[in-house]
PDB file of N, CA and C in Angstrom:
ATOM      1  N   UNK A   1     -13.931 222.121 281.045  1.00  0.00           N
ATOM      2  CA  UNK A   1     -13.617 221.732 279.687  1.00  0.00           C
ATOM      3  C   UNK A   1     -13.896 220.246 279.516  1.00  0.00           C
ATOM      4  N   UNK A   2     -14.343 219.496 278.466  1.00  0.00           N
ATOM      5  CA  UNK A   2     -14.146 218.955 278.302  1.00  0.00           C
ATOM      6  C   UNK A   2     -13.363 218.186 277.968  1.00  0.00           C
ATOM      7  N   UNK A   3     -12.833 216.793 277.910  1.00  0.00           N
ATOM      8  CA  UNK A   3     -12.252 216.095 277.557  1.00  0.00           C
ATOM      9  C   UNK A   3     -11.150 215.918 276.233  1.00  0.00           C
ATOM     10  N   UNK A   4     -12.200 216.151 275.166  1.00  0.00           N
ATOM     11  CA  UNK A   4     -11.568 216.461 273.597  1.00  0.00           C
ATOM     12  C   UNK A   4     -10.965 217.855 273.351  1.00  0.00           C
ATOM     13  N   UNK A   5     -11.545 218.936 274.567  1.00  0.00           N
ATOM     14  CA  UNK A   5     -10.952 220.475 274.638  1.00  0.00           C
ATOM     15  C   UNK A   5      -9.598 220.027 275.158  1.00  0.00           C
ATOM     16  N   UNK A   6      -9.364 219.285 276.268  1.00  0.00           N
ATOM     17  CA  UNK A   6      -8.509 219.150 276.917  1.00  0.00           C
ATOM     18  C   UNK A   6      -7.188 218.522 275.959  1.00  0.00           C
ATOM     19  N   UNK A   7      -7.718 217.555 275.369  1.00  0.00           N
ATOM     20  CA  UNK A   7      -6.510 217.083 274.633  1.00  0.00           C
ATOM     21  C   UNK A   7      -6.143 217.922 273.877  1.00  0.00           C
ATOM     22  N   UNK A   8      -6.988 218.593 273.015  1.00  0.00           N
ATOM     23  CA  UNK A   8      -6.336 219.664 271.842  1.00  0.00           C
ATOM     24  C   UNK A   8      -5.847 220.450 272.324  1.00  0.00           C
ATOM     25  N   UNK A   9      -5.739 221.425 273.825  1.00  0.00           N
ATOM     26  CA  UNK A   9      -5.097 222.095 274.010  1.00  0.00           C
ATOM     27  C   UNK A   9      -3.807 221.650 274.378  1.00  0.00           C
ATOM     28  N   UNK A  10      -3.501 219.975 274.938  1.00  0.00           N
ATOM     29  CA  UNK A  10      -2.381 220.122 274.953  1.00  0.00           C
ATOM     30  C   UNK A  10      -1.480 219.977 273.985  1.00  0.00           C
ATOM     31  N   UNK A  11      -2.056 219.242 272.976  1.00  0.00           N
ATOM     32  CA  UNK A  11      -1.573 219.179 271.569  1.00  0.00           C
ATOM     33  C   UNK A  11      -1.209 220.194 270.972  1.00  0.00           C
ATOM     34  N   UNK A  12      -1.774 221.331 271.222  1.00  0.00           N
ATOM     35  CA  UNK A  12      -1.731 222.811 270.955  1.00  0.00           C
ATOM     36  C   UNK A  12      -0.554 223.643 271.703  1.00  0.00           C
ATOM     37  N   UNK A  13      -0.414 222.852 273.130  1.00  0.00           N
ATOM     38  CA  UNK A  13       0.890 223.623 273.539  1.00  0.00           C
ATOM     39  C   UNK A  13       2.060 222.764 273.274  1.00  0.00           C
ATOM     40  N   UNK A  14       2.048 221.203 273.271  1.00  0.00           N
ATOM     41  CA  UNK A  14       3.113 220.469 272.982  1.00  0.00           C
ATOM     42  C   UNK A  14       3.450 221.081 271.009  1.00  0.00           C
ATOM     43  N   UNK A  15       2.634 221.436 269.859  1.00  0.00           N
ATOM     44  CA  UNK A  15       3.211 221.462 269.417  1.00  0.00           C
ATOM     45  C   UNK A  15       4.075 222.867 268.870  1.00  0.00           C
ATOM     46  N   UNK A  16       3.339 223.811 270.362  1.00  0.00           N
ATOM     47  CA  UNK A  16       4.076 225.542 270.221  1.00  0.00           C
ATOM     48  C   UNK A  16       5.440 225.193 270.844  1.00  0.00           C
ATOM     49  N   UNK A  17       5.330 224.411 271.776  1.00  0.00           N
ATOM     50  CA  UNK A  17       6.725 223.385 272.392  1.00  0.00           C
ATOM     51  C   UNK A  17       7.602 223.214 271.182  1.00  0.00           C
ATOM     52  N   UNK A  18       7.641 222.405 270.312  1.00  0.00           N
ATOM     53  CA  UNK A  18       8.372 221.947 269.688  1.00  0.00           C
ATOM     54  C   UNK A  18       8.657 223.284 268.477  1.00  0.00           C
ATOM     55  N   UNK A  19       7.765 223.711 267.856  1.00  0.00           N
ATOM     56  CA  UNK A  19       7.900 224.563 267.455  1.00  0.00           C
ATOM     57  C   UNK A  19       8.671 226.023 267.657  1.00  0.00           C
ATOM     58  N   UNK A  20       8.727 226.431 268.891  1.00  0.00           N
ATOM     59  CA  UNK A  20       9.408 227.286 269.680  1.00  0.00           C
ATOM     60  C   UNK A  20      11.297 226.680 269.794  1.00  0.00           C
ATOM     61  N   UNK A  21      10.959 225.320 270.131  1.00  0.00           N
ATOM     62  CA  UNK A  21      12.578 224.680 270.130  1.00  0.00           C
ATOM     63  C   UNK A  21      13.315 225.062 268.672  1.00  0.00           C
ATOM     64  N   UNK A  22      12.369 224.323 267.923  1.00  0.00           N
ATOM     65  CA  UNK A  22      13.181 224.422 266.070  1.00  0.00           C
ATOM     66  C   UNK A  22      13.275 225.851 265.905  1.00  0.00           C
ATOM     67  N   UNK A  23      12.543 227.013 266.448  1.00  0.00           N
ATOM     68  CA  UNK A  23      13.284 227.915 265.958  1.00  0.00           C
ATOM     69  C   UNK A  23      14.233 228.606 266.732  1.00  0.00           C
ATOM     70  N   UNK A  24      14.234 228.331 267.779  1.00  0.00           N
ATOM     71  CA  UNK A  24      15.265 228.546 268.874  1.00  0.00           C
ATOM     72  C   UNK A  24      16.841 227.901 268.255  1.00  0.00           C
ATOM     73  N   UNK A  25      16.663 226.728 268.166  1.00  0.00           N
ATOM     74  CA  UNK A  25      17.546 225.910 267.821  1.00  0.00           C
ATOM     75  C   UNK A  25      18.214 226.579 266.304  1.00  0.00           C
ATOM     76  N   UNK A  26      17.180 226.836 265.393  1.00  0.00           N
ATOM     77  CA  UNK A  26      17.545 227.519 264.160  1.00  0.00           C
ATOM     78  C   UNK A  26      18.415 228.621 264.421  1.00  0.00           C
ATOM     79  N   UNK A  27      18.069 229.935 264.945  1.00  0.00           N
ATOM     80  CA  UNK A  27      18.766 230.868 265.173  1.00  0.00           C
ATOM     81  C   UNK A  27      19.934 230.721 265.910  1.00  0.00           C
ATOM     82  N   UNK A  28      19.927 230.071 266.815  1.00  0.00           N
ATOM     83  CA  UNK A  28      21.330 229.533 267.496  1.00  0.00           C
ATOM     84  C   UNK A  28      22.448 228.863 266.424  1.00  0.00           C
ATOM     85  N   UNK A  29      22.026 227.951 265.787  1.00  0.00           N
ATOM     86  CA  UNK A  29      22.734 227.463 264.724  1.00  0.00           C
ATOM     87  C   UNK A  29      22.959 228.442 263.653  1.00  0.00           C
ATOM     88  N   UNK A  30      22.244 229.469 263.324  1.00  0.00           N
ATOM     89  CA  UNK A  30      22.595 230.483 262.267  1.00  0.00           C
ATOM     90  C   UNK A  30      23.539 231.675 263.009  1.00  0.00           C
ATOM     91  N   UNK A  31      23.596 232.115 264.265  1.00  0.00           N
ATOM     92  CA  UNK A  31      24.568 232.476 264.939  1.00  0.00           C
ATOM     93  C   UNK A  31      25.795 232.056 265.241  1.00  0.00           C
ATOM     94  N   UNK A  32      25.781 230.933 265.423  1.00  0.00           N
ATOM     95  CA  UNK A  32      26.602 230.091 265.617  1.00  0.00           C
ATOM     96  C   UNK A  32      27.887 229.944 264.070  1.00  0.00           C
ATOM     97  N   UNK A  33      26.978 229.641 262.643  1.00  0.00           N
ATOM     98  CA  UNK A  33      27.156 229.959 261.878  1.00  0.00           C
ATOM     99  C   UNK A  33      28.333 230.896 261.390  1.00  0.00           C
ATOM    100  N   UNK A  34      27.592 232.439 261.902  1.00  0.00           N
ATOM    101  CA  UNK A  34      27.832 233.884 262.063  1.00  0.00           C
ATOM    102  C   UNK A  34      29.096 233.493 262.451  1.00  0.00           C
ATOM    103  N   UNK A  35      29.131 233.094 263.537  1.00  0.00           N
ATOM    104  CA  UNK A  35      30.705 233.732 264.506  1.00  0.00           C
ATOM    105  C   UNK A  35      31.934 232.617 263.773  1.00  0.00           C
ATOM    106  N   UNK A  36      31.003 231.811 263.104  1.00  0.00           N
ATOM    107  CA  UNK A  36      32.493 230.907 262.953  1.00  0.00           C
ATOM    108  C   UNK A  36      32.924 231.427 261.586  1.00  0.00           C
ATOM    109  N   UNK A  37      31.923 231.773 260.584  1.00  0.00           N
ATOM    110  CA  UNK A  37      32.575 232.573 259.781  1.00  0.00           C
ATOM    111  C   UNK A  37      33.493 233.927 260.056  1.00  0.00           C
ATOM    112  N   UNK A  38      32.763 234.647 260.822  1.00  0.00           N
ATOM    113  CA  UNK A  38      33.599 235.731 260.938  1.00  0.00           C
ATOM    114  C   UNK A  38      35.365 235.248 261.582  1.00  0.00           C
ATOM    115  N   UNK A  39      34.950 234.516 262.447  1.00  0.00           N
ATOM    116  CA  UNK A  39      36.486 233.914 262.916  1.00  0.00           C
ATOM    117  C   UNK A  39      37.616 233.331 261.571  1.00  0.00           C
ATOM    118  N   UNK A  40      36.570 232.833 260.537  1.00  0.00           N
ATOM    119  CA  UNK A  40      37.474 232.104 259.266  1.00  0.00           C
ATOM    120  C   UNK A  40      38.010 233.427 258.774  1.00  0.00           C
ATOM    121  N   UNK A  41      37.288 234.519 258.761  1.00  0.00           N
ATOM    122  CA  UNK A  41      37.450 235.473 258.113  1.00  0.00           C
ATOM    123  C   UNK A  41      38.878 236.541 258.759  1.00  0.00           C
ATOM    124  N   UNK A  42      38.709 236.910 260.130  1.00  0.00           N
ATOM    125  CA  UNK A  42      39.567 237.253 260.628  1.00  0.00           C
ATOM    126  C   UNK A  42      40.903 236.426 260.657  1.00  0.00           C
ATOM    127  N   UNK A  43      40.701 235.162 261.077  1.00  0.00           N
ATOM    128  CA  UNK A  43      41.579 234.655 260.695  1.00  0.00           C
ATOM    129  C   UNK A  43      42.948 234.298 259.288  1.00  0.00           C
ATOM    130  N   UNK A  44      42.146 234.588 258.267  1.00  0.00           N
ATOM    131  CA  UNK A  44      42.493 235.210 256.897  1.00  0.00           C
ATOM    132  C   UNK A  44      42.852 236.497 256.826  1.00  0.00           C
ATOM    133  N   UNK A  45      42.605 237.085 257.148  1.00  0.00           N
ATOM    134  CA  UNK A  45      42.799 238.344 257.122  1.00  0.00           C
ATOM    135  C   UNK A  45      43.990 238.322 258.179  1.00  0.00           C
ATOM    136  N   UNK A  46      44.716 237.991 259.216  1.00  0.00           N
ATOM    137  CA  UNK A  46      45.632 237.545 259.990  1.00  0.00           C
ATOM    138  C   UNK A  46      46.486 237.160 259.196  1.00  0.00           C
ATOM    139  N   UNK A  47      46.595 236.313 258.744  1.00  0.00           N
ATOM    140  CA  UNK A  47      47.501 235.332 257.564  1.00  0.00           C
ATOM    141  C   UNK A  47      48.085 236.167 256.810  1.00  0.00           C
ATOM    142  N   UNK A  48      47.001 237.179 255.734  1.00  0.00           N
ATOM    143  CA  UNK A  48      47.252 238.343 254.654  1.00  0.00           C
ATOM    144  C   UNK A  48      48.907 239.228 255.399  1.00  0.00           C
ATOM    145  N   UNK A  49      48.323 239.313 256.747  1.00  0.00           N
ATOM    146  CA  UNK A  49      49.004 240.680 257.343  1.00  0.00           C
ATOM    147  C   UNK A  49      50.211 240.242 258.244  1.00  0.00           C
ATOM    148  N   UNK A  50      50.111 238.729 258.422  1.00  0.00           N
ATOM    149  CA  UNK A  50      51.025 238.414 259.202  1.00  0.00           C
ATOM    150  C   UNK A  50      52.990 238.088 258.442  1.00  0.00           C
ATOM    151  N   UNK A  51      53.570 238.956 259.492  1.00  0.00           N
ATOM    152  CA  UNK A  51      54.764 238.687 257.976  1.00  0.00           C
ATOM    153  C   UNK A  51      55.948 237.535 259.146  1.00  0.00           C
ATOM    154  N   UNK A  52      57.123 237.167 258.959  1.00  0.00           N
ATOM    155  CA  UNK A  52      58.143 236.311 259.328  1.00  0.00           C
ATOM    156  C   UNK A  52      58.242 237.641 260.938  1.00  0.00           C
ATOM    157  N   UNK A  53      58.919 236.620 261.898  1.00  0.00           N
ATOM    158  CA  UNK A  53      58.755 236.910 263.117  1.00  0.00           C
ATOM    159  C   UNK A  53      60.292 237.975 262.753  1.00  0.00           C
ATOM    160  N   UNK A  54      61.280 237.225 262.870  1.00  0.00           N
ATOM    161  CA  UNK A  54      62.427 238.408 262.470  1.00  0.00           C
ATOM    162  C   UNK A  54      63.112 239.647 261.316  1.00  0.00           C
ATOM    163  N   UNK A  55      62.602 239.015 260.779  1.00  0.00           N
ATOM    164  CA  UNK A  55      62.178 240.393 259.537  1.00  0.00           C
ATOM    165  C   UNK A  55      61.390 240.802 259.596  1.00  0.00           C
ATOM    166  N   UNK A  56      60.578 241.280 260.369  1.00  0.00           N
ATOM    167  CA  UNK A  56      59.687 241.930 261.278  1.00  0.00           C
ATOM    168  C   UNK A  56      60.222 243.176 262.004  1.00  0.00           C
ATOM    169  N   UNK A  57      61.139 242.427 262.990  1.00  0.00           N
ATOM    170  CA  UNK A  57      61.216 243.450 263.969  1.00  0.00           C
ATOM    171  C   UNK A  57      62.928 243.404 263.663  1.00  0.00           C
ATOM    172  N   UNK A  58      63.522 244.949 263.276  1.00  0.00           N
ATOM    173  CA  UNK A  58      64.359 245.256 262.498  1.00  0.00           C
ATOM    174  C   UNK A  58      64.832 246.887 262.790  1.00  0.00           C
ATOM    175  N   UNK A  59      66.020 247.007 262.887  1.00  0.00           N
ATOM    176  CA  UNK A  59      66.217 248.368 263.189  1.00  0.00           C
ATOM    177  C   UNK A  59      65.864 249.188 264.824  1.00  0.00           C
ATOM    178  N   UNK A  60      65.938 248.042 265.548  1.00  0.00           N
ATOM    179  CA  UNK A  60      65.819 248.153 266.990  1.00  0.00           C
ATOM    180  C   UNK A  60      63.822 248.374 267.525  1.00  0.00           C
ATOM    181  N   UNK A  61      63.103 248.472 267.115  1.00  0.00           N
ATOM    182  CA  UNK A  61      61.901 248.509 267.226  1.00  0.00           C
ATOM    183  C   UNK A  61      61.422 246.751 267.265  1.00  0.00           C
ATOM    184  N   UNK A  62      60.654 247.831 268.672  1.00  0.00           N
ATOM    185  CA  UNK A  62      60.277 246.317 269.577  1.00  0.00           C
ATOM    186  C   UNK A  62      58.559 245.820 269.212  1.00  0.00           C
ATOM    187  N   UNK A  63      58.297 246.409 268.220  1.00  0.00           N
ATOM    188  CA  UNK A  63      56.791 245.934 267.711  1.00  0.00           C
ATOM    189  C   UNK A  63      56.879 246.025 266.383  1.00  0.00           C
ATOM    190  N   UNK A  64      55.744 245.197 265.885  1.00  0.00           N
ATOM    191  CA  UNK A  64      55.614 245.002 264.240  1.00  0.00           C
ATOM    192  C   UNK A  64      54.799 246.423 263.970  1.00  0.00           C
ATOM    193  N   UNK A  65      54.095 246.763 264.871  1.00  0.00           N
ATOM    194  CA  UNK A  65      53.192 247.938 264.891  1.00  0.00           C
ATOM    195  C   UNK A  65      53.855 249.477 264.635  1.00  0.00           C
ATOM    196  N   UNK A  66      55.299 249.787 264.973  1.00  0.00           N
ATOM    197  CA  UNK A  66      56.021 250.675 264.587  1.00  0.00           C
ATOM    198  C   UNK A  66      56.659 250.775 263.348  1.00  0.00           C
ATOM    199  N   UNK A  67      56.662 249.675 262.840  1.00  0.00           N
ATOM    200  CA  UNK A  67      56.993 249.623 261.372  1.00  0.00           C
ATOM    201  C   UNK A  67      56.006 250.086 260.586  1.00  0.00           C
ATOM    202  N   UNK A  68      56.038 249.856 258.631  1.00  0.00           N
ATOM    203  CA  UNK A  68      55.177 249.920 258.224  1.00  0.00           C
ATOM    204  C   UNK A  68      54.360 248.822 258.080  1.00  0.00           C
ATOM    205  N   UNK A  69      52.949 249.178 257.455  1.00  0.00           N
ATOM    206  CA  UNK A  69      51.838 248.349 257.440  1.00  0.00           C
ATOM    207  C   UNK A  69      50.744 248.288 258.782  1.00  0.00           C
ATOM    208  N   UNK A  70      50.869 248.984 259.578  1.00  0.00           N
ATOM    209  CA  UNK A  70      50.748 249.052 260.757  1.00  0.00           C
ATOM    210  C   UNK A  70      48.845 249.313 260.644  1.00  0.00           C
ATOM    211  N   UNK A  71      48.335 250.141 259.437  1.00  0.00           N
ATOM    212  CA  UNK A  71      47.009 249.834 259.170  1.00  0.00           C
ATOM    213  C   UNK A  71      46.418 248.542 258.889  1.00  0.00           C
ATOM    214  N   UNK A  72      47.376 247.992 257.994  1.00  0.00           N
ATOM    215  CA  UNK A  72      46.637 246.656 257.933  1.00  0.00           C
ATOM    216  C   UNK A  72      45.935 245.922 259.724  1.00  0.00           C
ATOM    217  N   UNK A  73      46.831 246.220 260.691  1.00  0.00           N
ATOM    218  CA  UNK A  73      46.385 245.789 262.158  1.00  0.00           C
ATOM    219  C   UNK A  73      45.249 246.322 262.564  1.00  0.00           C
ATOM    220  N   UNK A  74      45.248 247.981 262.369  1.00  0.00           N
ATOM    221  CA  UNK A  74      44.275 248.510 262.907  1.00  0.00           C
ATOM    222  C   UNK A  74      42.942 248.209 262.299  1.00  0.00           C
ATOM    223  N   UNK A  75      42.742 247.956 260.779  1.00  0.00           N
ATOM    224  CA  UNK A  75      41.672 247.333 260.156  1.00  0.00           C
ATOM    225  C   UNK A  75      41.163 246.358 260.856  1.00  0.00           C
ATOM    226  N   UNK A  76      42.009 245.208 260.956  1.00  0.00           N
ATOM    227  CA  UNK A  76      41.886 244.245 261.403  1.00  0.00           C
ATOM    228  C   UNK A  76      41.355 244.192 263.031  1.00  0.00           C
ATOM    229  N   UNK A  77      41.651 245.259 263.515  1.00  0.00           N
ATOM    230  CA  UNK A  77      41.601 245.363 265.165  1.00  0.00           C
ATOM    231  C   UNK A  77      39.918 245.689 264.904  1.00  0.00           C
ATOM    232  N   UNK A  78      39.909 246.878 264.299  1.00  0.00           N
ATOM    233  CA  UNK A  78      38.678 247.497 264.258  1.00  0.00           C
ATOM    234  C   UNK A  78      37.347 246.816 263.742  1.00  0.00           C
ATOM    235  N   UNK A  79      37.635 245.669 262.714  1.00  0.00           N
ATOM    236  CA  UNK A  79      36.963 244.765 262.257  1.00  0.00           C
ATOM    237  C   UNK A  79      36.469 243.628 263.342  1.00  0.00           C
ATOM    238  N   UNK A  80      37.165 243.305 264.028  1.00  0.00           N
ATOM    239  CA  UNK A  80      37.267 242.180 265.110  1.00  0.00           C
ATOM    240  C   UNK A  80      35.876 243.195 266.042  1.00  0.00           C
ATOM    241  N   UNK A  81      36.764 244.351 266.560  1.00  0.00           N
ATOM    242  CA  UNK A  81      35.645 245.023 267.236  1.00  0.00           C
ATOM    243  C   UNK A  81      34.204 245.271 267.018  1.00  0.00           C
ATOM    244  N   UNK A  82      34.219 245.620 265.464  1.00  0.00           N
ATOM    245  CA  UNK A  82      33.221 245.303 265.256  1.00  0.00           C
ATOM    246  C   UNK A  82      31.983 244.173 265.151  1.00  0.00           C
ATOM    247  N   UNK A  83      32.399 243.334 264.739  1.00  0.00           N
ATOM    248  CA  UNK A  83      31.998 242.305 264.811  1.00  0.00           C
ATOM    249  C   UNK A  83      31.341 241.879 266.003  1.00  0.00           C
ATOM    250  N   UNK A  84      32.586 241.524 267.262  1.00  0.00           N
ATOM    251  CA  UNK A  84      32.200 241.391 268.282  1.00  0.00           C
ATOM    252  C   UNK A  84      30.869 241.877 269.249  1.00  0.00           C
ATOM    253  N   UNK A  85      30.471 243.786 268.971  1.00  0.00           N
ATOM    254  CA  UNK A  85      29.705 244.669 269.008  1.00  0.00           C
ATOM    255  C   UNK A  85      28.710 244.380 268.100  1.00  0.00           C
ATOM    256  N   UNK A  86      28.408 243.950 267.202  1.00  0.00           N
ATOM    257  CA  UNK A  86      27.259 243.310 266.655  1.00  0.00           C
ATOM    258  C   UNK A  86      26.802 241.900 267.199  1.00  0.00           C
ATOM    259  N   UNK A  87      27.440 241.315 267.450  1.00  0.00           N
ATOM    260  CA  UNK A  87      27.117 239.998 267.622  1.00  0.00           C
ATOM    261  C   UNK A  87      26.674 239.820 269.141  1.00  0.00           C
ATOM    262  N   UNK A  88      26.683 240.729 269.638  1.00  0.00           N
ATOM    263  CA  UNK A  88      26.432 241.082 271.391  1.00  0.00           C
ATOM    264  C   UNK A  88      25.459 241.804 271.076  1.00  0.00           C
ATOM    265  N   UNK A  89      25.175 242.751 270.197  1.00  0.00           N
ATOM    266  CA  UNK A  89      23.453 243.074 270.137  1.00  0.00           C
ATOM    267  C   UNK A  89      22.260 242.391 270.035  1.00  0.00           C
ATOM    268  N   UNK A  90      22.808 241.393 268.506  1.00  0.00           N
ATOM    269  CA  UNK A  90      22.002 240.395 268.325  1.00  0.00           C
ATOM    270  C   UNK A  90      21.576 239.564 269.289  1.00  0.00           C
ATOM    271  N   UNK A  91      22.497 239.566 270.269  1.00  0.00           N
ATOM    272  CA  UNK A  91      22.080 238.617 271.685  1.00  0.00           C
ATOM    273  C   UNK A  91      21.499 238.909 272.022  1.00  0.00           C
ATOM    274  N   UNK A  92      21.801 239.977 272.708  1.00  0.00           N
ATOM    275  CA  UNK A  92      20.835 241.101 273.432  1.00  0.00           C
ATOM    276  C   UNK A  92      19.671 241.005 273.029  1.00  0.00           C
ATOM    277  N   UNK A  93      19.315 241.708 271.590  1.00  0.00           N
ATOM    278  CA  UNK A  93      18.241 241.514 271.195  1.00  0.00           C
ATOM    279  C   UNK A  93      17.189 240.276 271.079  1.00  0.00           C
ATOM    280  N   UNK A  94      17.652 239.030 270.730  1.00  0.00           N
ATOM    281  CA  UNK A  94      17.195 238.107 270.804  1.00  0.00           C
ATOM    282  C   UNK A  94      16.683 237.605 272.063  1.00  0.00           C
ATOM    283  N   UNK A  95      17.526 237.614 273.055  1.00  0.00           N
ATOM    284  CA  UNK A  95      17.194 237.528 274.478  1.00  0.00           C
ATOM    285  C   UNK A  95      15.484 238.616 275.469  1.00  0.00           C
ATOM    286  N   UNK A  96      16.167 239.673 274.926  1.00  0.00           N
ATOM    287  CA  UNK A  96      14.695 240.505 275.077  1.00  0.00           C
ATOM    288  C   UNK A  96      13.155 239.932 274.543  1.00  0.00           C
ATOM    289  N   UNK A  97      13.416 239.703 273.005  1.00  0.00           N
ATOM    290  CA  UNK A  97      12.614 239.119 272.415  1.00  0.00           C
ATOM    291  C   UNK A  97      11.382 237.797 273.314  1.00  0.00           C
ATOM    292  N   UNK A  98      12.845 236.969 273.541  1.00  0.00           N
ATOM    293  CA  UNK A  98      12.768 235.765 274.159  1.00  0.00           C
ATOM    294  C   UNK A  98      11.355 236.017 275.506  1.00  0.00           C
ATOM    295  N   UNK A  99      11.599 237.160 276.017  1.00  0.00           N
ATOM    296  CA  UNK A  99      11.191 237.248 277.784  1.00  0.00           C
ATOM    297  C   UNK A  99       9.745 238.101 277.281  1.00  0.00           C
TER     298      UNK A  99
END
């Protein structure tokens, strides 16, 4: 190769280099994104459902979960799960991608 081949190709890989970073970097930050919303979100949704620690647990029952409202948790459980199970695909997937 010549000389002027030589430079353009590295110019050509330094700027798939940089290019490859910004979008690396992008999706990480839009994931990143992802999880902290969903955490604001669960977290709200916590708050909604969460009631006073002793008027809570009332009538000899040793969980908030035997009382009523006890769906509002499981939503919430099942939501979390979900989430979690998506957000471990996307990895997954992305990672495959990656190789």
């Amino acid at each position: 190769m010549t000389g002027k081949t030589e430079t353009r190709m590295r110019e050509i890989r330094s700027r798939t280099r940089q290019y490859r970073k910004w979008y690396e970097t992008r999706r990480l930050f839009s994931l990143t994104l992802c999880s902290l919303f969903l955490f604001a979100a669960i977290g709200v949704l916590f708050r909604s459902v969460q009631t006073p620690g002793a008027a809570a647990v009332a009538g000899g029952y040793g969980a908030v979960l035997l009382r009523d409202g006890a769906g509002a948790y499981v939503v919430v459980g099942i939501a979390a799960f979900a989430a979690g199970v998506a957000l471990t695909v996307i990895c997954i997937r992305l990672k495959k991608k990656k190789s």
